[in-house]
PDB file of N, CA and C in Angstrom:
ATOM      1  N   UNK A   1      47.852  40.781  20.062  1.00  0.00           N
ATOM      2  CA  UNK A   1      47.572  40.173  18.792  1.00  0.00           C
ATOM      3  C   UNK A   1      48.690  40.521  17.820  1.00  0.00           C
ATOM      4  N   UNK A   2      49.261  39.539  17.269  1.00  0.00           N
ATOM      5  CA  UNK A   2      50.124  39.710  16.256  1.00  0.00           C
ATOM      6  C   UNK A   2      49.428  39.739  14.496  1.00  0.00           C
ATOM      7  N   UNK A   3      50.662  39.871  13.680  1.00  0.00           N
ATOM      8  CA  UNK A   3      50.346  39.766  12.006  1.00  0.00           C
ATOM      9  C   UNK A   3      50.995  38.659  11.610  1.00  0.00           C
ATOM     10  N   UNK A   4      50.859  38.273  10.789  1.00  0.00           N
ATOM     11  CA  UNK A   4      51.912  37.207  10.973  1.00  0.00           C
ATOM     12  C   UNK A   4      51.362  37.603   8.908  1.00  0.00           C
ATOM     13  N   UNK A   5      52.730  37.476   8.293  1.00  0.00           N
ATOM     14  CA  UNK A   5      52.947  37.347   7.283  1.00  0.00           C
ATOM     15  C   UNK A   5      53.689  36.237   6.202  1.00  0.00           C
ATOM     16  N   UNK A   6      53.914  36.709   5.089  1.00  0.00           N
ATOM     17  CA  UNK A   6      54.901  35.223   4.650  1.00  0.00           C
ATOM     18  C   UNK A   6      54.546  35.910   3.246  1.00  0.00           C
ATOM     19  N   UNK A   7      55.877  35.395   2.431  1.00  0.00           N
ATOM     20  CA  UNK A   7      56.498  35.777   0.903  1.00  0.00           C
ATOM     21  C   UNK A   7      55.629  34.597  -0.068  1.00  0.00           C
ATOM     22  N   UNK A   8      55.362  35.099  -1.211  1.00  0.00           N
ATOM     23  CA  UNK A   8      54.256  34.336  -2.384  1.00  0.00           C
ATOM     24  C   UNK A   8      55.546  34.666  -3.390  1.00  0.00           C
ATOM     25  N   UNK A   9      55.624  33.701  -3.829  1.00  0.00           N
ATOM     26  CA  UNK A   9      56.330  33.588  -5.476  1.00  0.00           C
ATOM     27  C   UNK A   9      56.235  32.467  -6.075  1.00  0.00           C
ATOM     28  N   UNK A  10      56.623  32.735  -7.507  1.00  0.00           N
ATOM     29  CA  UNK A  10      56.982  31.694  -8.244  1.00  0.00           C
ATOM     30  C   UNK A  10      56.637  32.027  -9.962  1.00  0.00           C
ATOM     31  N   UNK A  11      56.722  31.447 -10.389  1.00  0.00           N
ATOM     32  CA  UNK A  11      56.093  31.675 -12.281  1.00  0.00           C
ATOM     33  C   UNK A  11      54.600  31.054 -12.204  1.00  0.00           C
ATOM     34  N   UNK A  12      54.054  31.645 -12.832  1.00  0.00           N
ATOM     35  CA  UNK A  12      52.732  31.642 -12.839  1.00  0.00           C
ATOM     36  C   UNK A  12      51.689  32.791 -13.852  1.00  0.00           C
ATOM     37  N   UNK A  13      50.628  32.731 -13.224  1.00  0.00           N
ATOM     38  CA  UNK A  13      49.511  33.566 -13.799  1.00  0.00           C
ATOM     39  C   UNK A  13      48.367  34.153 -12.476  1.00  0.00           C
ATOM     40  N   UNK A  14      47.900  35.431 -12.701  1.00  0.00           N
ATOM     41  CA  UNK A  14      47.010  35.784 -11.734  1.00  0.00           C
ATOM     42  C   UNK A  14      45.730  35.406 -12.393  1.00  0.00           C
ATOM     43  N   UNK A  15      44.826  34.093 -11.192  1.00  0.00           N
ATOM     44  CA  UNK A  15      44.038  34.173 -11.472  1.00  0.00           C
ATOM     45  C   UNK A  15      42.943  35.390 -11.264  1.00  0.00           C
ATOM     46  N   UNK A  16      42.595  35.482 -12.410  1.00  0.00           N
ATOM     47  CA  UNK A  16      41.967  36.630 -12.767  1.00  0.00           C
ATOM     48  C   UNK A  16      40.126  36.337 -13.002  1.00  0.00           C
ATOM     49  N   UNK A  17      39.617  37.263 -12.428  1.00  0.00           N
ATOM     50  CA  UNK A  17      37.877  37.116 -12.446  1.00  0.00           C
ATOM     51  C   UNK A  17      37.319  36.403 -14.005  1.00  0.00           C
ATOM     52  N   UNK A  18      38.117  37.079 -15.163  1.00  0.00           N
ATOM     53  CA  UNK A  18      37.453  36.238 -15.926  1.00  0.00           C
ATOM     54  C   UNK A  18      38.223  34.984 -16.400  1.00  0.00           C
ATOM     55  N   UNK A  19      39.431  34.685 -15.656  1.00  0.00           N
ATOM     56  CA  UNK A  19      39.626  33.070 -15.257  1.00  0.00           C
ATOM     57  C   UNK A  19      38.804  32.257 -14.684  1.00  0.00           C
ATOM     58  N   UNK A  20      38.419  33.313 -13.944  1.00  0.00           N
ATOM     59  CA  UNK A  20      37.568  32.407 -12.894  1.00  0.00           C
ATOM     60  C   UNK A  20      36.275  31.954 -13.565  1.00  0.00           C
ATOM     61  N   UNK A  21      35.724  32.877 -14.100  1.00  0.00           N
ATOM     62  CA  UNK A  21      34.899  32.396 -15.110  1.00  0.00           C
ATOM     63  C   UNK A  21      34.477  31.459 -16.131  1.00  0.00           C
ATOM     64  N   UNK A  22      35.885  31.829 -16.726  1.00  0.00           N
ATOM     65  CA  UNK A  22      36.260  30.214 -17.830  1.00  0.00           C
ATOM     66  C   UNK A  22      35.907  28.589 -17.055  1.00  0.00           C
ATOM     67  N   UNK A  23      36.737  28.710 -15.494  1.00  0.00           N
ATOM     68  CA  UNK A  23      36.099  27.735 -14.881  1.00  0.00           C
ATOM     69  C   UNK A  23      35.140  27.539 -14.244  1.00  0.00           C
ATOM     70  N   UNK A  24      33.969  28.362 -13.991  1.00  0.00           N
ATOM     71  CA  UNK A  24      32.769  28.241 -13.569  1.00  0.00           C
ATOM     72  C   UNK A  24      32.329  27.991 -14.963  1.00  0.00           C
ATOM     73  N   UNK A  25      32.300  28.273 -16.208  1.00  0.00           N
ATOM     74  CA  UNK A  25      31.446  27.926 -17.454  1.00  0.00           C
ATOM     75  C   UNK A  25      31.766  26.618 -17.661  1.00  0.00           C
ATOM     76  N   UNK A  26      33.003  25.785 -17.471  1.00  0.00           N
ATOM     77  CA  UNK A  26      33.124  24.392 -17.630  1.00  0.00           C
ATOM     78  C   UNK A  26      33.122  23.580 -16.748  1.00  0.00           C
ATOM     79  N   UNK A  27      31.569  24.480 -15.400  1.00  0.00           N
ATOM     80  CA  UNK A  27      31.497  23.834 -14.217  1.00  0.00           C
ATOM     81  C   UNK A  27      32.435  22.752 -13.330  1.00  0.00           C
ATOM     82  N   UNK A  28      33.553  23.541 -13.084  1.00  0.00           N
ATOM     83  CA  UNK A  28      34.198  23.054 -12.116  1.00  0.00           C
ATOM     84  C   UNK A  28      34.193  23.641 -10.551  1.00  0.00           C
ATOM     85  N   UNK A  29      33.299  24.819 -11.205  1.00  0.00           N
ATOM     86  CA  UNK A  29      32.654  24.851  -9.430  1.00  0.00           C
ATOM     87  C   UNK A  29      31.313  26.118  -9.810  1.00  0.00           C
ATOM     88  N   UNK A  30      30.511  26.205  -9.025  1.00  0.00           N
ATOM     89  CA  UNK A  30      29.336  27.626  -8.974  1.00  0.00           C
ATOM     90  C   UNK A  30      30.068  28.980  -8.770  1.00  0.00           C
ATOM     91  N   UNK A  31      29.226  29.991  -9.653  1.00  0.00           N
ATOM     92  CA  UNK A  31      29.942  31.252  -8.977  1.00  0.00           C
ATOM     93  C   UNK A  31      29.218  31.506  -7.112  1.00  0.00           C
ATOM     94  N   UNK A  32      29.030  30.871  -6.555  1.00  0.00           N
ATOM     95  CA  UNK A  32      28.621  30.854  -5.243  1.00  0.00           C
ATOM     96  C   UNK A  32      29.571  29.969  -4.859  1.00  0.00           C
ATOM     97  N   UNK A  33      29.750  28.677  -5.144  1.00  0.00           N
ATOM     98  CA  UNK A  33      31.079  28.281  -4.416  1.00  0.00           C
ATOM     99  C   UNK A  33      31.949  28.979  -4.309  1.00  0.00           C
ATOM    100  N   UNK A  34      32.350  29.690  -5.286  1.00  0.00           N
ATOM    101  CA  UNK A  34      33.603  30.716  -5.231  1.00  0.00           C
ATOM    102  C   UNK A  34      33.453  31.848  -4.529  1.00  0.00           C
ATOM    103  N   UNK A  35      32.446  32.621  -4.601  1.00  0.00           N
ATOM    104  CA  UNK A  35      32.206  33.340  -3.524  1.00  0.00           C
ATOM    105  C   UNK A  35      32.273  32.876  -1.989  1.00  0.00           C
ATOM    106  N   UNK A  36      31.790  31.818  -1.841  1.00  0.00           N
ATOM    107  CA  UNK A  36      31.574  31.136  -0.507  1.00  0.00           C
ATOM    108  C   UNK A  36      33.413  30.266   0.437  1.00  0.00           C
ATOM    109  N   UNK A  37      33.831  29.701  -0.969  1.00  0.00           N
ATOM    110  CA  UNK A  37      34.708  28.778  -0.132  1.00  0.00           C
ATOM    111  C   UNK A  37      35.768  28.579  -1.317  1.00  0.00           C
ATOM    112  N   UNK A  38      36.381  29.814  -2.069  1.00  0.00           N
ATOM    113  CA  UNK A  38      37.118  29.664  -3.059  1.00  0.00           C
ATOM    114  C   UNK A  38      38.258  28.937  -2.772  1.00  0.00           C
ATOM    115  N   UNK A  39      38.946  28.776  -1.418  1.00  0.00           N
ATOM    116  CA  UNK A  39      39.849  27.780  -1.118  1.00  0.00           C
ATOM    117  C   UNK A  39      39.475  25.979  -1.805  1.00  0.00           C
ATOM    118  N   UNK A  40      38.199  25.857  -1.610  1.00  0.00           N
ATOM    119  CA  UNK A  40      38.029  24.899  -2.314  1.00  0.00           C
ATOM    120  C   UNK A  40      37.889  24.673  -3.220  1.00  0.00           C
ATOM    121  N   UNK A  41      37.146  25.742  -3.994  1.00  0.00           N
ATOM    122  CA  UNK A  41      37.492  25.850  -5.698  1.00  0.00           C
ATOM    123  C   UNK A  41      38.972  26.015  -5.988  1.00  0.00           C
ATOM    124  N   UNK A  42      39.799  26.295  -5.367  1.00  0.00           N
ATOM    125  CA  UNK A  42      41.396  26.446  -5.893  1.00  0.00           C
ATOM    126  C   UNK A  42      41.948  25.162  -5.730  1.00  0.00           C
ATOM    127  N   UNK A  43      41.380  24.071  -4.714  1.00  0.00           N
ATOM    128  CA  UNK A  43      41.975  22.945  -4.639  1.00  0.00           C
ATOM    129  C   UNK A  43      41.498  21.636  -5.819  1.00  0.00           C
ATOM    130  N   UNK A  44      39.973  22.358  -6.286  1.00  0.00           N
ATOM    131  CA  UNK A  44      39.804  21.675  -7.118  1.00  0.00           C
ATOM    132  C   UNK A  44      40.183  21.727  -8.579  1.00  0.00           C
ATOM    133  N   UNK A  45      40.994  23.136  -8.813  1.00  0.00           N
ATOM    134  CA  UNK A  45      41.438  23.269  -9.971  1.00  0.00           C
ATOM    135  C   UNK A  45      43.050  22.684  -9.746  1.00  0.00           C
ATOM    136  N   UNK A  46      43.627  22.619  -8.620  1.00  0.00           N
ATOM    137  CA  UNK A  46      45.054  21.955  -8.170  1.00  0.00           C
ATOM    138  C   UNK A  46      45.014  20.218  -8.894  1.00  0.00           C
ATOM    139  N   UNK A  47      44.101  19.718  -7.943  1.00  0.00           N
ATOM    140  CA  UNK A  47      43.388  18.576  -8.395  1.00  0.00           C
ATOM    141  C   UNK A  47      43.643  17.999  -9.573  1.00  0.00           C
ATOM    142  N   UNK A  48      42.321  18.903 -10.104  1.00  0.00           N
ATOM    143  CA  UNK A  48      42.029  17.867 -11.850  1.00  0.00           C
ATOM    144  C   UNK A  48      43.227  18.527 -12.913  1.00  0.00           C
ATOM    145  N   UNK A  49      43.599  19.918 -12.341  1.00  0.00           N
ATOM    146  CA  UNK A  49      44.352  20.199 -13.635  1.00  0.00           C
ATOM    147  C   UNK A  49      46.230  20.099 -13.128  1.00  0.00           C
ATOM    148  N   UNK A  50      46.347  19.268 -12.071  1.00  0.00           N
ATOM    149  CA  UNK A  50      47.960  19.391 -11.094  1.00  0.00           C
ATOM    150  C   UNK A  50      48.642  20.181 -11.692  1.00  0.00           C
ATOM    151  N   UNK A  51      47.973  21.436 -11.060  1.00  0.00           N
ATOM    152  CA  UNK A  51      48.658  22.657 -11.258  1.00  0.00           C
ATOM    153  C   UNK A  51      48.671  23.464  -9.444  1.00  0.00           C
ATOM    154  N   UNK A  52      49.586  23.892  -9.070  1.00  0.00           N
ATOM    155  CA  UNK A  52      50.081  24.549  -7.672  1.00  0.00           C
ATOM    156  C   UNK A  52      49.455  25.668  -7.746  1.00  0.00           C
ATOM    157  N   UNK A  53      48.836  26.357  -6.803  1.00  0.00           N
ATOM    158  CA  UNK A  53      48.176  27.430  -6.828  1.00  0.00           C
ATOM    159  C   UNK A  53      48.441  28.236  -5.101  1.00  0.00           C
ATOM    160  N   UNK A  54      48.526  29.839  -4.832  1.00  0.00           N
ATOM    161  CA  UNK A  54      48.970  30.247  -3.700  1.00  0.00           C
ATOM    162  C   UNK A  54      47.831  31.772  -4.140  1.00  0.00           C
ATOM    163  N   UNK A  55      47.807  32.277  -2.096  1.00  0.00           N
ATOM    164  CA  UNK A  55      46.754  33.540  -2.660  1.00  0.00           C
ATOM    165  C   UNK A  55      48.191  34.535  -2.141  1.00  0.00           C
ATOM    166  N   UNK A  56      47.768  35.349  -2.687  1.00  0.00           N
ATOM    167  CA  UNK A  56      48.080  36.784  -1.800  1.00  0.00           C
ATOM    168  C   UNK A  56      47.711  37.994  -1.233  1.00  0.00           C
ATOM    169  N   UNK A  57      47.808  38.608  -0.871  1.00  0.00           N
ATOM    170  CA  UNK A  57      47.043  39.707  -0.564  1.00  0.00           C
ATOM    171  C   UNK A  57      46.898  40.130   1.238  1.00  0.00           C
ATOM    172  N   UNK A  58      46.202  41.114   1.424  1.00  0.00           N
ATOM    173  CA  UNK A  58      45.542  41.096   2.729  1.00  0.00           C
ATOM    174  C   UNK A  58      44.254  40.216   3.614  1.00  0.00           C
ATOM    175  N   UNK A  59      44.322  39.514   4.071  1.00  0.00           N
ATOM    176  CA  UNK A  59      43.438  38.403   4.495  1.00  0.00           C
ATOM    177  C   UNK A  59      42.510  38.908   5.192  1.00  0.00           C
ATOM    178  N   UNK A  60      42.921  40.047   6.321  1.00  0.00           N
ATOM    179  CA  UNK A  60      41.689  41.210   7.179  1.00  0.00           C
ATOM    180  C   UNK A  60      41.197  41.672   6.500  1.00  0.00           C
ATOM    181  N   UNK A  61      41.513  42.379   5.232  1.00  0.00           N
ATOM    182  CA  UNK A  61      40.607  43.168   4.166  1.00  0.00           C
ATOM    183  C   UNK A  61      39.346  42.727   3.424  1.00  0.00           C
ATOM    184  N   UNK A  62      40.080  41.431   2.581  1.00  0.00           N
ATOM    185  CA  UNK A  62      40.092  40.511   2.107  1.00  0.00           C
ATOM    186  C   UNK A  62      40.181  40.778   0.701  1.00  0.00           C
ATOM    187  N   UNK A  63      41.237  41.699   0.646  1.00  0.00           N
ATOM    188  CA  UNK A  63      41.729  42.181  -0.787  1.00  0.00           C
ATOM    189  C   UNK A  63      42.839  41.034  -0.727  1.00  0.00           C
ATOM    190  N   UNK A  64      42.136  39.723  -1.769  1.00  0.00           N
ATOM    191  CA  UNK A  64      43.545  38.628  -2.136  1.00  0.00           C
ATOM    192  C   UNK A  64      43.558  38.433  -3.522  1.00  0.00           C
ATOM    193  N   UNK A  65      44.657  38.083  -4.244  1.00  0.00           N
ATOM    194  CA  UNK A  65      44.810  37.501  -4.494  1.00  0.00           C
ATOM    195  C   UNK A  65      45.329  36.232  -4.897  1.00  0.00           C
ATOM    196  N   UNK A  66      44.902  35.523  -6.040  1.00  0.00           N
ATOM    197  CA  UNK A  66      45.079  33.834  -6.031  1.00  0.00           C
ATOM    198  C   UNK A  66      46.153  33.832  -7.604  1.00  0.00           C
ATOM    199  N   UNK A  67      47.016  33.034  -7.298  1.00  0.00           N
ATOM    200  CA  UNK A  67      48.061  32.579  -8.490  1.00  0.00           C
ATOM    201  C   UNK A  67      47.389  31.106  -8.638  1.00  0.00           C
ATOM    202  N   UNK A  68      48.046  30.705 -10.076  1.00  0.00           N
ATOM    203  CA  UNK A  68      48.136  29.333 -10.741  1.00  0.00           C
ATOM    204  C   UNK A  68      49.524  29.450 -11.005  1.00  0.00           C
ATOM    205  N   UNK A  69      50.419  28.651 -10.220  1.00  0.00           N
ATOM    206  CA  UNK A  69      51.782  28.326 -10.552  1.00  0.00           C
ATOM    207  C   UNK A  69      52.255  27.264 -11.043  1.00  0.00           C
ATOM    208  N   UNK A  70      53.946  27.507 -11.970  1.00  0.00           N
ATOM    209  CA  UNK A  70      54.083  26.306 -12.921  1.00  0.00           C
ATOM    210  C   UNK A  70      55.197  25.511 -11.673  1.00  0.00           C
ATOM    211  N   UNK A  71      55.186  24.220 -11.500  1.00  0.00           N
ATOM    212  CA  UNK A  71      55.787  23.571 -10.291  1.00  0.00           C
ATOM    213  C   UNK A  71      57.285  23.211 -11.438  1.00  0.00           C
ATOM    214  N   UNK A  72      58.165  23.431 -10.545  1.00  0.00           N
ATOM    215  CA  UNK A  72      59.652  23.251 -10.307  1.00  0.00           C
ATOM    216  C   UNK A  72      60.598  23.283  -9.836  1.00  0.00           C
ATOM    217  N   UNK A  73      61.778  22.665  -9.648  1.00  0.00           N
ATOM    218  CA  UNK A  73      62.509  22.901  -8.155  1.00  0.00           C
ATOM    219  C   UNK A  73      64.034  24.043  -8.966  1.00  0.00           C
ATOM    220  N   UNK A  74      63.836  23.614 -10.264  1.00  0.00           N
ATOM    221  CA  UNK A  74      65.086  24.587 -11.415  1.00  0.00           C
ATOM    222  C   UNK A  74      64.436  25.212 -12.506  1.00  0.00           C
ATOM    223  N   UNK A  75      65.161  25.967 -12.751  1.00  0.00           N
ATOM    224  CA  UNK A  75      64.820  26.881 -14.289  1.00  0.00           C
ATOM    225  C   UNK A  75      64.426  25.468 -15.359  1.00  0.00           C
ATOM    226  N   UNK A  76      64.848  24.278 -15.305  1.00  0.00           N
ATOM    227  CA  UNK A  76      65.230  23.607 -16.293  1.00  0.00           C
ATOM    228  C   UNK A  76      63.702  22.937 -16.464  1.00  0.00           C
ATOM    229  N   UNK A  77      63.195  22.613 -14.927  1.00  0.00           N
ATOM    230  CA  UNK A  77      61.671  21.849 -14.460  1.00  0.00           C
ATOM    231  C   UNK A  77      60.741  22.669 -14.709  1.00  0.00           C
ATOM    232  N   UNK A  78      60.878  24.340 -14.168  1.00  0.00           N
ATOM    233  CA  UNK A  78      59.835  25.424 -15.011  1.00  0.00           C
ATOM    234  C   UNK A  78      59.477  25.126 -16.416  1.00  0.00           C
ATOM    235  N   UNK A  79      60.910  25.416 -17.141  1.00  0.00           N
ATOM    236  CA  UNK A  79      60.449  25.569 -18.493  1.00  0.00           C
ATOM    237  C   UNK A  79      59.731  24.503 -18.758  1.00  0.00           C
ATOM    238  N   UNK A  80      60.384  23.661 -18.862  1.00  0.00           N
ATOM    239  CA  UNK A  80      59.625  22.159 -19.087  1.00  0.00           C
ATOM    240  C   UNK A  80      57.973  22.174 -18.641  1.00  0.00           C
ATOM    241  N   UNK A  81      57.683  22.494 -17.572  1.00  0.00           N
ATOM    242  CA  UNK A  81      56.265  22.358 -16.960  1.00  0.00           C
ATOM    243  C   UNK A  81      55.646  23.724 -17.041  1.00  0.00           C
ATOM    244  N   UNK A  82      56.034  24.414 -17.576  1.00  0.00           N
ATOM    245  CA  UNK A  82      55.437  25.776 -18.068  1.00  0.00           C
ATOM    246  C   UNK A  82      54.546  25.128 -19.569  1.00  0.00           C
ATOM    247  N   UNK A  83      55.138  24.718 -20.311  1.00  0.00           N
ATOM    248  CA  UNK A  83      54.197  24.129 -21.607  1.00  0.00           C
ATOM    249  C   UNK A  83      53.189  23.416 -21.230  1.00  0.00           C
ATOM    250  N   UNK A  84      53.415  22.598 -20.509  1.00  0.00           N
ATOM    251  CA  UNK A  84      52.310  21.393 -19.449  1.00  0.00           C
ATOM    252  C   UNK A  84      51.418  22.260 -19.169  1.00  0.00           C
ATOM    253  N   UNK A  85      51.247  23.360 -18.488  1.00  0.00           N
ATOM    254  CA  UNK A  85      50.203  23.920 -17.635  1.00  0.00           C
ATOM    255  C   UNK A  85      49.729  24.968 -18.940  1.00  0.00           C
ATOM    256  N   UNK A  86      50.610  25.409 -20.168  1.00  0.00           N
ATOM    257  CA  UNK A  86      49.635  26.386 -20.901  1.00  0.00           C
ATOM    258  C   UNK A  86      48.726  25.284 -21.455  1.00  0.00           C
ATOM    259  N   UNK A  87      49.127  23.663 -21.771  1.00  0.00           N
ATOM    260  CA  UNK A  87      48.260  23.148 -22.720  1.00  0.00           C
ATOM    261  C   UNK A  87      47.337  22.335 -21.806  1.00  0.00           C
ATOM    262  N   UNK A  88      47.333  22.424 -20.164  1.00  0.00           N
ATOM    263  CA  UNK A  88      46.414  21.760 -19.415  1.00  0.00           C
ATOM    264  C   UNK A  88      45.460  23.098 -19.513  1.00  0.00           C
ATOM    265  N   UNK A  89      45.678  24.054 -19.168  1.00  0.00           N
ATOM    266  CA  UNK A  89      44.545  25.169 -19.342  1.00  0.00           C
ATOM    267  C   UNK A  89      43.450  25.743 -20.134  1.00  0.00           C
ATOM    268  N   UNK A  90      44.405  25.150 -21.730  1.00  0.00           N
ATOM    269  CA  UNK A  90      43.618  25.078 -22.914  1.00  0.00           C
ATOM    270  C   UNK A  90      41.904  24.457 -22.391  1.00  0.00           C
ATOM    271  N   UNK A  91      42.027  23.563 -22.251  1.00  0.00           N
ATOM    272  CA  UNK A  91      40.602  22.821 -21.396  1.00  0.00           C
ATOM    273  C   UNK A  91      39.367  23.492 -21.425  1.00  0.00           C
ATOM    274  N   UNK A  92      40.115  24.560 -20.596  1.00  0.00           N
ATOM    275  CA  UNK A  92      38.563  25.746 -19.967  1.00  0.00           C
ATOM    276  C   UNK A  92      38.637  27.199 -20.895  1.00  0.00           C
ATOM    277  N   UNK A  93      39.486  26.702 -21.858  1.00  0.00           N
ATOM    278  CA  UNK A  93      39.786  27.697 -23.068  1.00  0.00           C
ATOM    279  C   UNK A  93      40.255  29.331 -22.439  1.00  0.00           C
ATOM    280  N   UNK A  94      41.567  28.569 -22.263  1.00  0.00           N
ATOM    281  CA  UNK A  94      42.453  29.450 -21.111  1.00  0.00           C
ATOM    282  C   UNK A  94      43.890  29.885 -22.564  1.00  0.00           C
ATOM    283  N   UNK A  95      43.660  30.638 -23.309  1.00  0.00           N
ATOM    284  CA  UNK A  95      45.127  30.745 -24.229  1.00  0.00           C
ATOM    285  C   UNK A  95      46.307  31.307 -23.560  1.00  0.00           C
ATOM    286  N   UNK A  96      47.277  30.893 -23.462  1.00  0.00           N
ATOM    287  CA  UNK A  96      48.289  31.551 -22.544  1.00  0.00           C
ATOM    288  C   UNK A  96      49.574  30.577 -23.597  1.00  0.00           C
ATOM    289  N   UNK A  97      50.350  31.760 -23.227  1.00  0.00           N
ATOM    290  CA  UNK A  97      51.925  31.720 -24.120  1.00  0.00           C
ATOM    291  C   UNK A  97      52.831  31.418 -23.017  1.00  0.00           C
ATOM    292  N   UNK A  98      54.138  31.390 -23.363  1.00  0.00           N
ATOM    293  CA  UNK A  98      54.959  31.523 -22.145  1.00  0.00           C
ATOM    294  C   UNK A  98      55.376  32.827 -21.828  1.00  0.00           C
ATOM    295  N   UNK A  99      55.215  34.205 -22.939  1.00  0.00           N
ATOM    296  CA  UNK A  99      55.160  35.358 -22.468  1.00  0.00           C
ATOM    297  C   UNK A  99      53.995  35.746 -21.496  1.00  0.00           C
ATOM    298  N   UNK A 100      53.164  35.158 -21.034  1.00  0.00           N
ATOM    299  CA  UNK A 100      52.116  35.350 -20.419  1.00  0.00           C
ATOM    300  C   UNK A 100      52.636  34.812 -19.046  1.00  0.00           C
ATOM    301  N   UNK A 101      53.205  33.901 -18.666  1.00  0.00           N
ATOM    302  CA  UNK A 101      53.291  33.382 -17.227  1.00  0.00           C
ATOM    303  C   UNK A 101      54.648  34.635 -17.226  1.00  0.00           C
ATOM    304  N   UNK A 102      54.472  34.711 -15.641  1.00  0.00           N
ATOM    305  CA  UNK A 102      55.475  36.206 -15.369  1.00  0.00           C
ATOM    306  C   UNK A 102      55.610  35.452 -13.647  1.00  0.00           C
ATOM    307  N   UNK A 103      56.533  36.458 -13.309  1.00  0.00           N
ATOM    308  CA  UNK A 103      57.297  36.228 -12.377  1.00  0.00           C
ATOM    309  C   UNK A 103      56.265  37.100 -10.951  1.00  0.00           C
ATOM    310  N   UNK A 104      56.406  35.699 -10.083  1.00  0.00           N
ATOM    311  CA  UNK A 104      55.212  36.205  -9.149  1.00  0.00           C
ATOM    312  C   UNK A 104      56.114  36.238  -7.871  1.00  0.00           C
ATOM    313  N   UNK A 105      56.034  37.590  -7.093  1.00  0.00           N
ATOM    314  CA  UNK A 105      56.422  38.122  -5.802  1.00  0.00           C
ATOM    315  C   UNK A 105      55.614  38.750  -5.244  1.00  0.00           C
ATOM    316  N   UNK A 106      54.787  38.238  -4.294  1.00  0.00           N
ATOM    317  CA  UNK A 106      53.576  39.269  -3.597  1.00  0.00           C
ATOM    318  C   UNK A 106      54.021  39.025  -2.093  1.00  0.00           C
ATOM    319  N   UNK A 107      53.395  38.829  -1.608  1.00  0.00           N
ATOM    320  CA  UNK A 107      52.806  38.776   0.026  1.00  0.00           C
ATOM    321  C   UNK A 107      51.621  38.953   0.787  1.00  0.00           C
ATOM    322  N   UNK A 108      51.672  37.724   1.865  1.00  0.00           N
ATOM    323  CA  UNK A 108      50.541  37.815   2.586  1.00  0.00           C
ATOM    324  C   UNK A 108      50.451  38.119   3.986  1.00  0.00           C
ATOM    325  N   UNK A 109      49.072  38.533   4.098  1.00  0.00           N
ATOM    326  CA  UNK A 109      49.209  39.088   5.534  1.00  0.00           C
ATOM    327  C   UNK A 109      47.990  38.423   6.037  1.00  0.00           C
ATOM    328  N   UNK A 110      48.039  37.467   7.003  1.00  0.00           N
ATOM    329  CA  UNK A 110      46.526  37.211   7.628  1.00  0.00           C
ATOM    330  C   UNK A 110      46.770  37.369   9.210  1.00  0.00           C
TER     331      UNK A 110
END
């Protein structure tokens, strides 16, 4: 049996439990969906709010975690779509600056 791993980055935000929250209160999914099949709650926040999202963490443990990333292929498409995603977030009354999105390097292991 092997590990098989792989590198997580990008600009973003950790979704965080009481993120997660914000979007269970503006029912975009149950806190049981999320418990149950949060892959699908992450696709549905990809979805309605086209925003890129990646987990990290240990997958055997199941210590992960999940990013909301700003999509770009240059510094020039970040910045630009970094404003896009603080004022798509607003929504689920998500306040975020651009000092708030930070530079994401994790890794996964499943």
């Amino acid at each position: 049996m092997g590990i098989d791993y792989d590198g997580v980055g990008g600009i973003g935000i950790e979704l965080t439990e009481e993120l997660v929250q914000r979007f269970i209160a503006a029912e975009y999914f149950t806190e049981e969906e999320w418990k149950d099949y949060y892959y699908d709650c992450l696709e549905t926040i990809g979805k309605k709010f086209k925003i890129s999202f990646t987990s990290a963490g240990n997958f055997y443990s199941g210590d992960i975690v999940h990013y909301l990333l700003v999509d770009g292929e240059n510094l020039k498409e970040i910045n630009e779509n970094s404003k896009t995603i603080i004022e798509k977030l607003k929504i689920v009354g998500i306040e975020l600056s651009e000092e708030s999105l930070k530079v994401i390097s994790d890794y996964k292991v499943w």
